[in-house]
Each structure stands twice: as C-alpha cells, then as structure tokens.
C-alpha atoms as a PDB file:
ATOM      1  CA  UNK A   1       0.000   0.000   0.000  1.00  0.00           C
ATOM      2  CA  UNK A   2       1.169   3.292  -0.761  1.00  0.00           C
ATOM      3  CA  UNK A   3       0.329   6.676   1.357  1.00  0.00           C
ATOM      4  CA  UNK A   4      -0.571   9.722  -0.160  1.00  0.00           C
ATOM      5  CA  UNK A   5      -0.420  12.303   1.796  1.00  0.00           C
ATOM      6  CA  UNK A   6      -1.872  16.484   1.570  1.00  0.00           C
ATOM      7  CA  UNK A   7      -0.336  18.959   3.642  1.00  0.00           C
ATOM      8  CA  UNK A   8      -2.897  22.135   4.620  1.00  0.00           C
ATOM      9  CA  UNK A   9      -4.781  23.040   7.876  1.00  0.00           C
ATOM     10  CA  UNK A  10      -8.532  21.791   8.675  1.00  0.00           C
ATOM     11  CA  UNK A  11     -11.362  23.891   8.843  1.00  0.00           C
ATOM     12  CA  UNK A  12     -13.491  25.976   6.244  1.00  0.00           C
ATOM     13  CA  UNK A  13     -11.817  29.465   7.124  1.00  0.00           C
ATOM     14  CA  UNK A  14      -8.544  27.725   5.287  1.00  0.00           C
ATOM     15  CA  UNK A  15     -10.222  25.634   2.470  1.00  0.00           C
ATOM     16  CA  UNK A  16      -9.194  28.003  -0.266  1.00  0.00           C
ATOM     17  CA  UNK A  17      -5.868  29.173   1.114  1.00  0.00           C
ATOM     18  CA  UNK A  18      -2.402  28.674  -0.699  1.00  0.00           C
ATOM     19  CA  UNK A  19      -0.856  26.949   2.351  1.00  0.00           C
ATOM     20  CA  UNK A  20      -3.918  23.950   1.425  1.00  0.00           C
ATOM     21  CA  UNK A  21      -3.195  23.351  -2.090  1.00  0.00           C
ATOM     22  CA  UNK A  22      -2.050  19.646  -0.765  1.00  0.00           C
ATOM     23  CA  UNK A  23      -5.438  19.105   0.793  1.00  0.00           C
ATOM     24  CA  UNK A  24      -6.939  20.461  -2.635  1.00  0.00           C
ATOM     25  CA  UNK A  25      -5.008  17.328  -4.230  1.00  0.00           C
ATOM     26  CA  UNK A  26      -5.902  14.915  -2.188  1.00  0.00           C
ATOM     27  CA  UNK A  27      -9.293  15.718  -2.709  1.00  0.00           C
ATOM     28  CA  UNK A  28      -9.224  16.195  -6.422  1.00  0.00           C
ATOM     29  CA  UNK A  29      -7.323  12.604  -6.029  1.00  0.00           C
ATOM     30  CA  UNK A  30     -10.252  11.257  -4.640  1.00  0.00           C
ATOM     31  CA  UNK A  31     -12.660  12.342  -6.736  1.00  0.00           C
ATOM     32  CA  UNK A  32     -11.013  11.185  -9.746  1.00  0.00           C
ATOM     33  CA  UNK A  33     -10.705   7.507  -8.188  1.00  0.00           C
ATOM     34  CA  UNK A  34     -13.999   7.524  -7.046  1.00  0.00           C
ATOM     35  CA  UNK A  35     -13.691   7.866  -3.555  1.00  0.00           C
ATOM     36  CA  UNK A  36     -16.471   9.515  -1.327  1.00  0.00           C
ATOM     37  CA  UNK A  37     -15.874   8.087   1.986  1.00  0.00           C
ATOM     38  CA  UNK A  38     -13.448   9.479   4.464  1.00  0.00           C
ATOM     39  CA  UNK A  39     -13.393   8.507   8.385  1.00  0.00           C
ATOM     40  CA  UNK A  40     -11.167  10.411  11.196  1.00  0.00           C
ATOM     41  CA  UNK A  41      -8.331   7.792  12.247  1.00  0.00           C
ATOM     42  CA  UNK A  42      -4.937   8.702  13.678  1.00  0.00           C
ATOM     43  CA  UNK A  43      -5.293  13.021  13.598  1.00  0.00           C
ATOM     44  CA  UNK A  44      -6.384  12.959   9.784  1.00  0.00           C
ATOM     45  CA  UNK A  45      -9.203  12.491   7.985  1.00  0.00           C
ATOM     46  CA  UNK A  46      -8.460   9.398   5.606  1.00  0.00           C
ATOM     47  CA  UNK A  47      -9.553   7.253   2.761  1.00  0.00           C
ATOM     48  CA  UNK A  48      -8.581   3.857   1.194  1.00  0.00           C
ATOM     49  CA  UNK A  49      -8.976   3.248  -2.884  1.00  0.00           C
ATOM     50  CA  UNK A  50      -6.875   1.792  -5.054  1.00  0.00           C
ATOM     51  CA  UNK A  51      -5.034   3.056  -8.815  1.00  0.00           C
ATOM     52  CA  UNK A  52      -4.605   0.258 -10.780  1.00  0.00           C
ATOM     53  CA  UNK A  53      -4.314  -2.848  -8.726  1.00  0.00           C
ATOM     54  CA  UNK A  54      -1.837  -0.700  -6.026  1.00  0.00           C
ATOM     55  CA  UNK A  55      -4.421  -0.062  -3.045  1.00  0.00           C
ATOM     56  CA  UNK A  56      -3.661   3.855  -1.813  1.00  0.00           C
ATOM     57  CA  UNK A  57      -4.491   5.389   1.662  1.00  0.00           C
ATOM     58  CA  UNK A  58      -5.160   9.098   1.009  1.00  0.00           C
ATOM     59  CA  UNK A  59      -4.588  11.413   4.357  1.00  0.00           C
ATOM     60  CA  UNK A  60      -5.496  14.716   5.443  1.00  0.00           C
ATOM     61  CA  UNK A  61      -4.233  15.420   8.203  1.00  0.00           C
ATOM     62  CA  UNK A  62      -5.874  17.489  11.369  1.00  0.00           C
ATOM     63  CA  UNK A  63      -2.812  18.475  13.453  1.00  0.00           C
ATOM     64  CA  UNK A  64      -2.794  21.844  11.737  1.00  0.00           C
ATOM     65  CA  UNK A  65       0.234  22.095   8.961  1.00  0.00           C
ATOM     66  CA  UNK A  66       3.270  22.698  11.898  1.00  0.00           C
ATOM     67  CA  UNK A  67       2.364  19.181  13.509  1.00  0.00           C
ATOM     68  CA  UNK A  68       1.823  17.619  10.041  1.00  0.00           C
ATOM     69  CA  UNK A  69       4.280  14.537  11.560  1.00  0.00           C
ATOM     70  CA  UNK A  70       2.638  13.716  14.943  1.00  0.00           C
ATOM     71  CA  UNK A  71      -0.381  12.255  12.508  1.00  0.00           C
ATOM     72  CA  UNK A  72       1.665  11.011   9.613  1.00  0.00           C
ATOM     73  CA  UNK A  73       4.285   9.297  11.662  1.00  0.00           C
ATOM     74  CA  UNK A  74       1.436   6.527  13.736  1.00  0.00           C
ATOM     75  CA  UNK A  75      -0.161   6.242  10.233  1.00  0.00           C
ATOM     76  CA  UNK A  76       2.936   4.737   8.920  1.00  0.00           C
ATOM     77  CA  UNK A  77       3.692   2.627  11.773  1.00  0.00           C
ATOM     78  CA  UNK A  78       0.144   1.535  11.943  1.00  0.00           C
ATOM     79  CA  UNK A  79      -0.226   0.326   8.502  1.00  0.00           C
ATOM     80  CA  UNK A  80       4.088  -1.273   8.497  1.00  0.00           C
ATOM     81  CA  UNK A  81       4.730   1.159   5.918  1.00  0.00           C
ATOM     82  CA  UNK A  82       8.375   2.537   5.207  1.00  0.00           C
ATOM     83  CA  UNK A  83       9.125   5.998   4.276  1.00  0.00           C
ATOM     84  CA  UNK A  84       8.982   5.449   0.817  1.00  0.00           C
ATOM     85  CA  UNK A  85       5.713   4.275   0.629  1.00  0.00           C
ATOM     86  CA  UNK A  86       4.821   7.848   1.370  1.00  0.00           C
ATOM     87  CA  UNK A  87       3.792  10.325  -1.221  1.00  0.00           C
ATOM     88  CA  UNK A  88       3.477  14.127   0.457  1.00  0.00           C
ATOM     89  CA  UNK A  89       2.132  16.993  -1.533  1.00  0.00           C
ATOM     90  CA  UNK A  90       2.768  20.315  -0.383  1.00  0.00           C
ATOM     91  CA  UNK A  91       2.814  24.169  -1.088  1.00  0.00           C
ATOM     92  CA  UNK A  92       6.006  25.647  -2.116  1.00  0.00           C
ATOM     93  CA  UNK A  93       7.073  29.361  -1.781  1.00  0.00           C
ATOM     94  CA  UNK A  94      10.268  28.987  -3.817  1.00  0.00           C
ATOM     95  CA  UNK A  95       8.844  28.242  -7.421  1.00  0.00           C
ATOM     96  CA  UNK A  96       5.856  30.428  -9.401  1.00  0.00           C
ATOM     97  CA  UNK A  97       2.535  29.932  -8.736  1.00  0.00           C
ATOM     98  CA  UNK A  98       1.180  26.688 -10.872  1.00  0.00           C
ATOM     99  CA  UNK A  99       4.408  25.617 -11.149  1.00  0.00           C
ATOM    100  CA  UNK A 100       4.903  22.079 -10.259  1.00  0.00           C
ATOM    101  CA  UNK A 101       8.441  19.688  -9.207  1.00  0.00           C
ATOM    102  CA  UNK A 102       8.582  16.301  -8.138  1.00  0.00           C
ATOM    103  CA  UNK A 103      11.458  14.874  -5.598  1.00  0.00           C
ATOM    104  CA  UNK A 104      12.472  11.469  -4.190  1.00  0.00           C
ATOM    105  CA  UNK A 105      13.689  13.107  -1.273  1.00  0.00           C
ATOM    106  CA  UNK A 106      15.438  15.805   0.431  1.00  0.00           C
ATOM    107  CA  UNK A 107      15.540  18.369   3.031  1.00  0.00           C
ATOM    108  CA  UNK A 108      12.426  20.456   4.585  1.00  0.00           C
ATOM    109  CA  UNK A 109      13.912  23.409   2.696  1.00  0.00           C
ATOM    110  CA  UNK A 110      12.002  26.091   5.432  1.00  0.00           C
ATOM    111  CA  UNK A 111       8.795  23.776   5.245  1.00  0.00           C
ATOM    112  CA  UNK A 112       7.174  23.778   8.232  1.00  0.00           C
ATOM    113  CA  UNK A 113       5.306  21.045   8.064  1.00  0.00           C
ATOM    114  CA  UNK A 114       8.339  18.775   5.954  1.00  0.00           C
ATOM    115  CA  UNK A 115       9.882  19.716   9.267  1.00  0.00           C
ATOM    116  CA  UNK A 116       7.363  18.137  11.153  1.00  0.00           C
ATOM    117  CA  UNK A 117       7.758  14.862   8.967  1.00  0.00           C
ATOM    118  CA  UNK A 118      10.834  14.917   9.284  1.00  0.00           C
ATOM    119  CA  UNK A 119      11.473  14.933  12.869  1.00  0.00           C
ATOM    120  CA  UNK A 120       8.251  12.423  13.071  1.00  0.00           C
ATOM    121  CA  UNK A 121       9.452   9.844  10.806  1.00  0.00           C
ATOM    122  CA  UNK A 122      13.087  10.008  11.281  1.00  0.00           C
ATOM    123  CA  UNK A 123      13.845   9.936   7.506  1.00  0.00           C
ATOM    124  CA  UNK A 124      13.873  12.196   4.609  1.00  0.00           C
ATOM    125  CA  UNK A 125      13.290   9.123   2.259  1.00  0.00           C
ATOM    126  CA  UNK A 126       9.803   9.972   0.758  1.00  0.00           C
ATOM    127  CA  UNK A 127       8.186  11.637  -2.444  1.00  0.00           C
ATOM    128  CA  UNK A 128       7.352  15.067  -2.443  1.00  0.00           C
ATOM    129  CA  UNK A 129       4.873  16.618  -5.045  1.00  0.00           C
ATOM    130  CA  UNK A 130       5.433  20.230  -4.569  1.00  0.00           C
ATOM    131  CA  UNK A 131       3.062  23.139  -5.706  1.00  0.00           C
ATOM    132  CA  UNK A 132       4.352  26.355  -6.227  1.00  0.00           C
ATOM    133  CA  UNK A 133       2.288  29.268  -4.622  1.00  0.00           C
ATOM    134  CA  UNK A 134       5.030  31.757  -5.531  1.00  0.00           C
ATOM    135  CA  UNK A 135       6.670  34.190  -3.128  1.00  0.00           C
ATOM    136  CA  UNK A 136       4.778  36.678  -0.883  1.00  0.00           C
ATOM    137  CA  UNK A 137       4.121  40.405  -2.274  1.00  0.00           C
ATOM    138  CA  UNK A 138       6.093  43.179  -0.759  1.00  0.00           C
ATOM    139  CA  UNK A 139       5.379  43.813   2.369  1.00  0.00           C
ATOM    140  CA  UNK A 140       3.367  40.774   3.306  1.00  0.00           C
ATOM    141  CA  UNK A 141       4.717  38.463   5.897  1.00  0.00           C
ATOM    142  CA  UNK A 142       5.089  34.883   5.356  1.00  0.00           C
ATOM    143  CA  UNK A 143       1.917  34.347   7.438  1.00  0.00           C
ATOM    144  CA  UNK A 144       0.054  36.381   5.757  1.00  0.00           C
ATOM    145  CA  UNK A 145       1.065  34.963   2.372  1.00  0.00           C
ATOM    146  CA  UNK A 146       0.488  31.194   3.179  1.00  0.00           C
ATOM    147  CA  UNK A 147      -2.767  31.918   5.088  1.00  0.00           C
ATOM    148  CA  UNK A 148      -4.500  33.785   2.140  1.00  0.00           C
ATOM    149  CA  UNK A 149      -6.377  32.607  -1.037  1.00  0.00           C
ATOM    150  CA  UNK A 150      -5.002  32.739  -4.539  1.00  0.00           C
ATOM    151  CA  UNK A 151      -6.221  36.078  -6.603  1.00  0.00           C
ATOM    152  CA  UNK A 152      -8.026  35.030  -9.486  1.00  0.00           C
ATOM    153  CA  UNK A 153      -4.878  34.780 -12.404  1.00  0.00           C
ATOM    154  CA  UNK A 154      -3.152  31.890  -9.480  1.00  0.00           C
ATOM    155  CA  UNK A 155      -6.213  30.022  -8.862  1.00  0.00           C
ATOM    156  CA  UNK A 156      -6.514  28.910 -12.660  1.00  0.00           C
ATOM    157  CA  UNK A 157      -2.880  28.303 -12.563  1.00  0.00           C
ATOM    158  CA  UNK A 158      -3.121  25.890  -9.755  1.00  0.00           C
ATOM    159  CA  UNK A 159      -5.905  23.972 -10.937  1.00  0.00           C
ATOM    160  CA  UNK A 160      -4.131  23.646 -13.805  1.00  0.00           C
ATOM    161  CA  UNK A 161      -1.417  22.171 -12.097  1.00  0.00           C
ATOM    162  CA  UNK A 162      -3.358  19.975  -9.956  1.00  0.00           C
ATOM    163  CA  UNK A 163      -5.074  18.544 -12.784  1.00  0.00           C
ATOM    164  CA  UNK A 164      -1.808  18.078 -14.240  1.00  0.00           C
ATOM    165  CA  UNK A 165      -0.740  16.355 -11.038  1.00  0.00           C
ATOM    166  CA  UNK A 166      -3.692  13.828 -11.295  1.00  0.00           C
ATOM    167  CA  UNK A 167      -1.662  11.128 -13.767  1.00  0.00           C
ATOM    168  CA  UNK A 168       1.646  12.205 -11.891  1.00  0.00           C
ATOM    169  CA  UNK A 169       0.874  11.172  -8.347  1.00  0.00           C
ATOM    170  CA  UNK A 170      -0.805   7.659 -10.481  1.00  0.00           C
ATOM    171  CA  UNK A 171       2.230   7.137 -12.044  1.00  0.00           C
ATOM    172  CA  UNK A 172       4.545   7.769  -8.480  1.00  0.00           C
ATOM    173  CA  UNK A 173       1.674   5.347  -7.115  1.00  0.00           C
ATOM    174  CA  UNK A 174       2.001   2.339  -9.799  1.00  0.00           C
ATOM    175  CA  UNK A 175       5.545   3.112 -11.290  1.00  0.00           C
ATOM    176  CA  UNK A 176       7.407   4.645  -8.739  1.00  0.00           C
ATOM    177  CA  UNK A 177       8.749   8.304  -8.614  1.00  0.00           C
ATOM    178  CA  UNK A 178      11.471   7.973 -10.564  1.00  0.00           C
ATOM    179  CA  UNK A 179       9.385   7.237 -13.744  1.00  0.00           C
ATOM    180  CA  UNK A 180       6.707  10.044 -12.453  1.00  0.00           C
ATOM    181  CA  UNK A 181       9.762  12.454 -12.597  1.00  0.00           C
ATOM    182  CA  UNK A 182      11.133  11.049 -15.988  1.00  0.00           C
ATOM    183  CA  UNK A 183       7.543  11.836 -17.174  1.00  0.00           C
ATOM    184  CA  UNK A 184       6.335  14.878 -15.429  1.00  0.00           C
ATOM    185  CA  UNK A 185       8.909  16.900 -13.889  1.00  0.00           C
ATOM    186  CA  UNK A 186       9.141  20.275 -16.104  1.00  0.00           C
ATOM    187  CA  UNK A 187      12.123  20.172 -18.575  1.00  0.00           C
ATOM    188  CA  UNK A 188      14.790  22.666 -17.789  1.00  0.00           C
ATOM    189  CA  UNK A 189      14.667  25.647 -20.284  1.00  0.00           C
ATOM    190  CA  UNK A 190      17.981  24.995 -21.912  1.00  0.00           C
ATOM    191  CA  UNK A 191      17.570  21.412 -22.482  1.00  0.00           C
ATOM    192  CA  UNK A 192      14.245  22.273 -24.118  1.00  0.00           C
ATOM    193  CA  UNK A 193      16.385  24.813 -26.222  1.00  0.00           C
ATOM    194  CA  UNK A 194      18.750  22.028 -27.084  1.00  0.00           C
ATOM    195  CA  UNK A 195      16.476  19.924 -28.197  1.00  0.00           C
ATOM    196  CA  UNK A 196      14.474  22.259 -30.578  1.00  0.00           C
ATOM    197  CA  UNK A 197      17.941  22.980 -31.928  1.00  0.00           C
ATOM    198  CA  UNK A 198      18.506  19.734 -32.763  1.00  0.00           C
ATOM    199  CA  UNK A 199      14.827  19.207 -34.151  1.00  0.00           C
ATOM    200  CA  UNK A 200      15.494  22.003 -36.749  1.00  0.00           C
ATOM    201  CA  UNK A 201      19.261  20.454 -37.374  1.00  0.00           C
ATOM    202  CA  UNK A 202      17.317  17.137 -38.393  1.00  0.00           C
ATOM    203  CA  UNK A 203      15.037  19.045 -41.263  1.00  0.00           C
ATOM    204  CA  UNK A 204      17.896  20.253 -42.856  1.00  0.00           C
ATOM    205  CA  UNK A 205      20.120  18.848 -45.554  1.00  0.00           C
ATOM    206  CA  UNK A 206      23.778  17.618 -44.405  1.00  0.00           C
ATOM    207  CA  UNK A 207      24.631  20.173 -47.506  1.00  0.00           C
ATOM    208  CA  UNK A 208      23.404  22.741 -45.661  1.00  0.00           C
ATOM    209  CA  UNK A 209      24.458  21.995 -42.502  1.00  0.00           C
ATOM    210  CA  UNK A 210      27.715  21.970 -43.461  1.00  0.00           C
ATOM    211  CA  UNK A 211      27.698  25.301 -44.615  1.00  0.00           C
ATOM    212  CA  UNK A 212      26.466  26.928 -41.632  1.00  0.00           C
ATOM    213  CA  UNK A 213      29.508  25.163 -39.623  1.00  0.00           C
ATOM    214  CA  UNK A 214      31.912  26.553 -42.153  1.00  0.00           C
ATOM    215  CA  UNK A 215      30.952  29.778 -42.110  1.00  0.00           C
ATOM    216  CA  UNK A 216      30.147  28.932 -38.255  1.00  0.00           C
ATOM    217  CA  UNK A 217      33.824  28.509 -38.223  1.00  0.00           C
ATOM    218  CA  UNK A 218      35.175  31.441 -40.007  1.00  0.00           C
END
C-alpha cells in the first residue's frame, strides 16, 4: 500500500488558502478515483482506494500544517509502511505559482510542516509533489502569504497544475517516482532549447548543414 499524503490546515476558514493546495489534491485525487468516503483515524481524515491494482491510503491530516508529523508518523507505523511508501504533496514558496516539481527526497527546505515529517518519521526518504504558490508580495509576511487565497490569475494556474498532477501522483503510485519524474517533472529551459535545436538540425540537408559550420567557423 502506498500513502498519499496532503499537507494544509482543517477547517473551512482555510479551504481556499495557498498553504492547502495539498489538501486540494488529495481531494481532487479522490474524486477522480472515485472515492467519497473518508473517516477520522490517527489526527487525519483518511480514505482507502486503489489506482490500478496498487491499493492507496489518502490522508489529510488534522494536526494543523506545523504538527503535520505527529499524525503522519502513527499512520505509517500503523499500517508497516516505510518511508517510501509515502507520497506528500505540499505548497512551495520557492517556485511560481502553478508551477509544479517532483522529488524522491530531500531536506524540509524552510517547510514547516516537511519539518514536522521529518522529525516524526526520522527519515527524509519519501516523495514530495510540490506546488508552487510563488513568493509573498512586498510587504506581506510569510503568514500572511500562506494563510490567504489565490487572486483570481493563481487560482486557474493551480488547478491547472493539480489537474496536471492527477496522472503524476498515479504514475509515483504504480511506477514509482522515478518514472513520475522522468515523465512529469518540467524540462529545464535549456535542455528544451537544445532539443528544438537539434529538431530544426534534423530538417535540414547535411549540404546545408555543413555550410552553416563553415561559415560557423570562419
């Protein structure tokens, strides 16, 4: 069994806010799979389906984002699960809005509630689907920034990116997140560059692309 798991904070008053776009995920998650059900176990509100013939436990859990690990960390040992059987999706300050980036593992990079994993858990060896939400606008705190909704030109961009994330958190789930990053992590700018390059190299006769070297090389 796999865990996939949405970082936010419970209660209506945060539902739309940038700091919940993992709960958002989880949710749109569920409805894709068909799930409708959800019971309070454990500090989260959770839900069992499967993708494909791999059975998934989607969490949401309700120890507020900063204690994200005190619910996550039982769930694991509950269900015998090692950290990478976890899949965590999460807002992210440090790329644009709508932007999305998939890791096998790392640091908590100023996460608050990656922290909370973290120190929960005792390992840093789990998927992370991270959502950008962009950084805050002069002279807005931190707080301020996480705890407030998108304006209207972000909220299309991140449910563009969450149904963009739909296949990609299927694919971590069935194929592992290697393949899911192969597949769905954003290609780099200049590697996209490189390759266009190439493309138009193809379409053109060797003739010709031996001139352009020549005079490349003059």
């Amino acid at each position: 069994m796999k865990i996939m798991v949405g970082l936010g904070n419970p209660g209506a008053e945060y539902a739309h806010t940038k700091h919940n776009v993992g709960f958002m995920l989880v949710d749109a998650l569920a409805e894709r799979i068909g799930i409708d059900t959800w019971q309070e176990k454990f500090n989260s509100l959770i839900a069992v389906g499967r993708i494909d013939a791999q059975k998934v436990l989607l969490v949401k859990p309700l120890t507020y984002m900063n204690e994200s690990g005190r619910a996550v960390g039982p769930l694991l040992d509950w269900y015998k699960l090692a950290p990478e059987d976890l899949i965590v999706a999460h807002d992210d300050m440090d790329i644009a809005a709508g932007t999305i980036r998939l890791r096998r593992k790392g640091s908590a990079g100023g996460h608050n509630g990656i922290k909370s994993l973290l120190a929960h858990i005792g390992s840093e060896d789990f998927s992370r689907v991270r959502i950008g939400i962009g950084r805050p606008l002069p002279g807005w705190t931190v707080v301020r920034h996480v705890l407030a909704p998108f304006p209207a030109d972000d909220a299309t961009k991140i449910q563009e990116a969450i149904s963009y994330l739909l296949p990609t958190v299927e694919c971590i789930v069935t194929d592992g997140i290697d393949m899911a990053m192969n597949r769905y992590n954003p290609r780099k700018k200049k590697a996209a560059k490189q390759e266009a390059h190439e493309g138009e190299d193809a379409g053109k006769s060797s003739a010709v692309l031996q001139i352009e070297r020549q005079e490349g090389e003059a």
